[in-house]
Protein backbone atom coordinates (compact mmCIF):
# COMPACT_ATOMS: atom_id res chain seq x y z
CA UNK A 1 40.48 -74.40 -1.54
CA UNK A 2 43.60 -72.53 -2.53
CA UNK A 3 44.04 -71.30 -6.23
CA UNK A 4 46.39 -73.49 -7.29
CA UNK A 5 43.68 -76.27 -6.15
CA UNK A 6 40.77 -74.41 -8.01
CA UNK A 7 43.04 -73.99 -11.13
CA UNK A 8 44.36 -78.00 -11.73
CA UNK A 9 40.09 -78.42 -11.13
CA UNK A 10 38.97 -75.57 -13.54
CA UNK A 11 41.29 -76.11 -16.44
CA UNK A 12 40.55 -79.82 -17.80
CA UNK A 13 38.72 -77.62 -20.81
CA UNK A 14 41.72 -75.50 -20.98
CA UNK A 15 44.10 -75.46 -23.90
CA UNK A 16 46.69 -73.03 -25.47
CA UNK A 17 47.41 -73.32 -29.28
CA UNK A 18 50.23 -71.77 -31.50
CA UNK A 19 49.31 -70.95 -35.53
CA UNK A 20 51.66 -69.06 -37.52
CA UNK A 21 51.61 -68.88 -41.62
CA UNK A 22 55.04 -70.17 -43.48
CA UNK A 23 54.86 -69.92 -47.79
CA UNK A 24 51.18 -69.61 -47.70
CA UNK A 25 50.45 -72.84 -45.42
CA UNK A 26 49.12 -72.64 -41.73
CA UNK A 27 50.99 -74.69 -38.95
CA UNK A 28 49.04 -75.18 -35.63
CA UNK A 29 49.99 -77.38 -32.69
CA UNK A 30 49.07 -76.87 -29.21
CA UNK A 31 51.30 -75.27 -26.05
CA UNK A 32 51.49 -77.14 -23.13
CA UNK A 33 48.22 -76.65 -21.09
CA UNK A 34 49.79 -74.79 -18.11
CA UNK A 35 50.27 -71.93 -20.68
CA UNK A 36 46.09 -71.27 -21.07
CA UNK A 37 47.51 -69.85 -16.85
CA UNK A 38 50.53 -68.12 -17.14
CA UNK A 39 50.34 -65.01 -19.50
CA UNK A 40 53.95 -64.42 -19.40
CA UNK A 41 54.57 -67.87 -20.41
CA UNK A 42 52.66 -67.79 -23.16
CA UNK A 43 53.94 -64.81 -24.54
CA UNK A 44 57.46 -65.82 -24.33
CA UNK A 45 56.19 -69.08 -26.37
CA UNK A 46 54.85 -67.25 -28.86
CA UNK A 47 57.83 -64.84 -29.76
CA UNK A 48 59.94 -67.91 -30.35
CA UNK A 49 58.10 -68.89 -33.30
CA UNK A 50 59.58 -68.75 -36.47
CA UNK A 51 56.90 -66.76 -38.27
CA UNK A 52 58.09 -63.67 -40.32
CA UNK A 53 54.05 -62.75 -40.59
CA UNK A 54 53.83 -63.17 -36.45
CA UNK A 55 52.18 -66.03 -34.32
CA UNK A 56 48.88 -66.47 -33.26
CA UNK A 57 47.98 -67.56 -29.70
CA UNK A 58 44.53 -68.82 -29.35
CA UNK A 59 43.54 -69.77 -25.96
CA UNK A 60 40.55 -71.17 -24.01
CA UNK A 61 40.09 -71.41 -20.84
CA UNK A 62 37.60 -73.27 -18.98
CA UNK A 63 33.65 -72.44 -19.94
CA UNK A 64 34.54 -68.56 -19.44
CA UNK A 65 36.51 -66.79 -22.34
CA UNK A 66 39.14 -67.22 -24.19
CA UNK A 67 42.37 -64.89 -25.50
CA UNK A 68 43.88 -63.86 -28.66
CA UNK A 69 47.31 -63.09 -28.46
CA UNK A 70 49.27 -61.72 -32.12
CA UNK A 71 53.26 -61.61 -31.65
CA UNK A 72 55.52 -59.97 -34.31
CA UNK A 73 59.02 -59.97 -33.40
CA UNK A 74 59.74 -59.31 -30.04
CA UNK A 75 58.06 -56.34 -29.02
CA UNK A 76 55.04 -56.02 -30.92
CA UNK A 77 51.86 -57.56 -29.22
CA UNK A 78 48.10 -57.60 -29.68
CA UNK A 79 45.53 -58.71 -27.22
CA UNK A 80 41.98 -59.74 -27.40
CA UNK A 81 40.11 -60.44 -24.26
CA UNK A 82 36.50 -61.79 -24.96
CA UNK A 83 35.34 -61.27 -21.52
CA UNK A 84 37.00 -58.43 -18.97
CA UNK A 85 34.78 -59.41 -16.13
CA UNK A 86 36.76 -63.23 -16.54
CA UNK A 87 39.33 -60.74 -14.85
CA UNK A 88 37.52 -61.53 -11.49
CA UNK A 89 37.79 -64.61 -11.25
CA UNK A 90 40.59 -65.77 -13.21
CA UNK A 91 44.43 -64.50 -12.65
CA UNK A 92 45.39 -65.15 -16.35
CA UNK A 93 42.52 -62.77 -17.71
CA UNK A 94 44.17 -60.10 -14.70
CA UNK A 95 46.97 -60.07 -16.41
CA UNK A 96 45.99 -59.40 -20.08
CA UNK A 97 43.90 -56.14 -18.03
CA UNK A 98 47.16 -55.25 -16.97
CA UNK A 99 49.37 -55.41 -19.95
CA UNK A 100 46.26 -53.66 -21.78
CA UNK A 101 46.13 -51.23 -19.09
CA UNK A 102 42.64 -51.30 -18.04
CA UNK A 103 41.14 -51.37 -14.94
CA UNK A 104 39.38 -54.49 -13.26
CA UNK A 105 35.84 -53.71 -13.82
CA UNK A 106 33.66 -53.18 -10.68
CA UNK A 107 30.86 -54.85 -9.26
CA UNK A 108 28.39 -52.60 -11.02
CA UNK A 109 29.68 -53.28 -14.16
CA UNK A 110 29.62 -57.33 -13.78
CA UNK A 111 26.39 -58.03 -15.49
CA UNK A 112 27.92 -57.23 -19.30
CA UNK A 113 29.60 -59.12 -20.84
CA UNK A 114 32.18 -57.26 -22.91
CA UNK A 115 35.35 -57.72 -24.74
CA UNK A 116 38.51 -55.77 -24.30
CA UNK A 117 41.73 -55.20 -26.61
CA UNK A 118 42.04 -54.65 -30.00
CA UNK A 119 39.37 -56.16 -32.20
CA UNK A 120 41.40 -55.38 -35.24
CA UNK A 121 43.41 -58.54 -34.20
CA UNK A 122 42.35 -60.21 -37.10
CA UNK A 123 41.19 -57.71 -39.54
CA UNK A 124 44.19 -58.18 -41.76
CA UNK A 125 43.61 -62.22 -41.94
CA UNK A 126 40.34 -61.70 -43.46
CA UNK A 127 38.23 -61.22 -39.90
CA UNK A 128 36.80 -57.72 -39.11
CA UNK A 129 35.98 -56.23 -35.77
CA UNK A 130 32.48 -56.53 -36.32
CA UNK A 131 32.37 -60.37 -36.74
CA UNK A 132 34.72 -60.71 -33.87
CA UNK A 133 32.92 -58.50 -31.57
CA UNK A 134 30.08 -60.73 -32.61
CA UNK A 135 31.37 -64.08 -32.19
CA UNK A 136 32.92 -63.02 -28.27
CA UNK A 137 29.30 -61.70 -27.37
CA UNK A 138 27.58 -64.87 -28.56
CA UNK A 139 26.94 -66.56 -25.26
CA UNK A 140 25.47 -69.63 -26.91
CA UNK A 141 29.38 -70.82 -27.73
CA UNK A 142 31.59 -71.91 -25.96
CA UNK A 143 35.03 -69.97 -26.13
CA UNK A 144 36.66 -73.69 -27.72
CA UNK A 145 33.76 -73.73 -30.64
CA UNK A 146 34.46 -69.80 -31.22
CA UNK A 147 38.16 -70.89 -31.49
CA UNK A 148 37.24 -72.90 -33.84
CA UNK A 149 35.12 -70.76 -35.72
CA UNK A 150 38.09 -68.64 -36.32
CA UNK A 151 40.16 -71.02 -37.34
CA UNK A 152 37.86 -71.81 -39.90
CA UNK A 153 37.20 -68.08 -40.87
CA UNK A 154 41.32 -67.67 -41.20
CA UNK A 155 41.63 -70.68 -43.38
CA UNK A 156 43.77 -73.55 -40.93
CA UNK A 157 40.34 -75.53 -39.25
CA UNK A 158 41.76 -78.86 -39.97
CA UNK A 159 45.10 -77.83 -38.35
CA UNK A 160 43.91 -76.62 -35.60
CA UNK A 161 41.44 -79.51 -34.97
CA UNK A 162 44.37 -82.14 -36.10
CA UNK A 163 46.47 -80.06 -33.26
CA UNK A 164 43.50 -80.16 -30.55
CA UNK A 165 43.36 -83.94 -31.39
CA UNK A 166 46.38 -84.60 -30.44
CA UNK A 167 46.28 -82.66 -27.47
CA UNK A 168 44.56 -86.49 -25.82
């Protein structure tokens, strides 16, 4: 099976959602799928967003992990990885390794499961490290039902499941 056969199979749970504040009210809709696969993609979605506070790319992809992405401007990005060793088997979570600049992790180092980036991400919206760190390590969820326990936590739930909704 070649990737691009494994990857229209794995990502039927995938999804790639936009939120970004304007006057105090949250606006959410979702990216086109193929973005939860193509970090560069995604990132140039996100910096076209009209937010003066920055955007907020929430993405899930299969059963595995998901990715928060914050974009100010053009230049300034922050990255939350809930699972480096997703980095083996998915190309996307590669990529987030390599614009964070850390190393694939090796085989001896597969059996934790650990976040990478800045866990800060959200500290300024209300969510600490702590409760992030704690909501990537809980392997009972799903990386959709900790998206949307974050999107409760920040204050735009019902946007973000109107937008995830729509999505089909």
């Amino acid at each position: 099976m070649t990737e691009l056969e494994q990857s229209d199979d794995d990502e039927s749970g995938d999804f790639a959602a936009v939120a970004y504040r304007e006057e105090e009210l949250w606006d959410v809709y979702c990216l086109p799928e193929a973005l939860a696969q193509d970090f560069s993609g995604l990132l140039h979605a996100l910096r076209q967003q009209p937010s003066i506070s920055g955007a907020i790319g929430l993405v899930s992809v299969g059963d595995d992990f998901f990715i928060i992405i914050r974009v100010y401007g053009r230049d300034d990005v922050s990255l939350f990885l809930s699972d480096v060793t997703a980095s083996i088997d998915w190309p996307v979570a590669r990529e987030v390794l390599d614009y964070l600049e850390i190393d694939v992790p090796d085989d001896e180092d597969l059996d934790q499961v650990l976040p990478a980036g800045d866990l800060s991400i959200l500290a300024d919206l209300g969510m600490d490290e702590m409760e992030l760190g704690a909501l990537a390590g809980d392997l009972d969820l799903y990386p959709d039902e900790v998206l949307a326990s974050i999107s409760e936590r920040l204050g735009f739930q019902q946007a973000f499941q109107r937008a995830l909704d729509g999505m089909g």
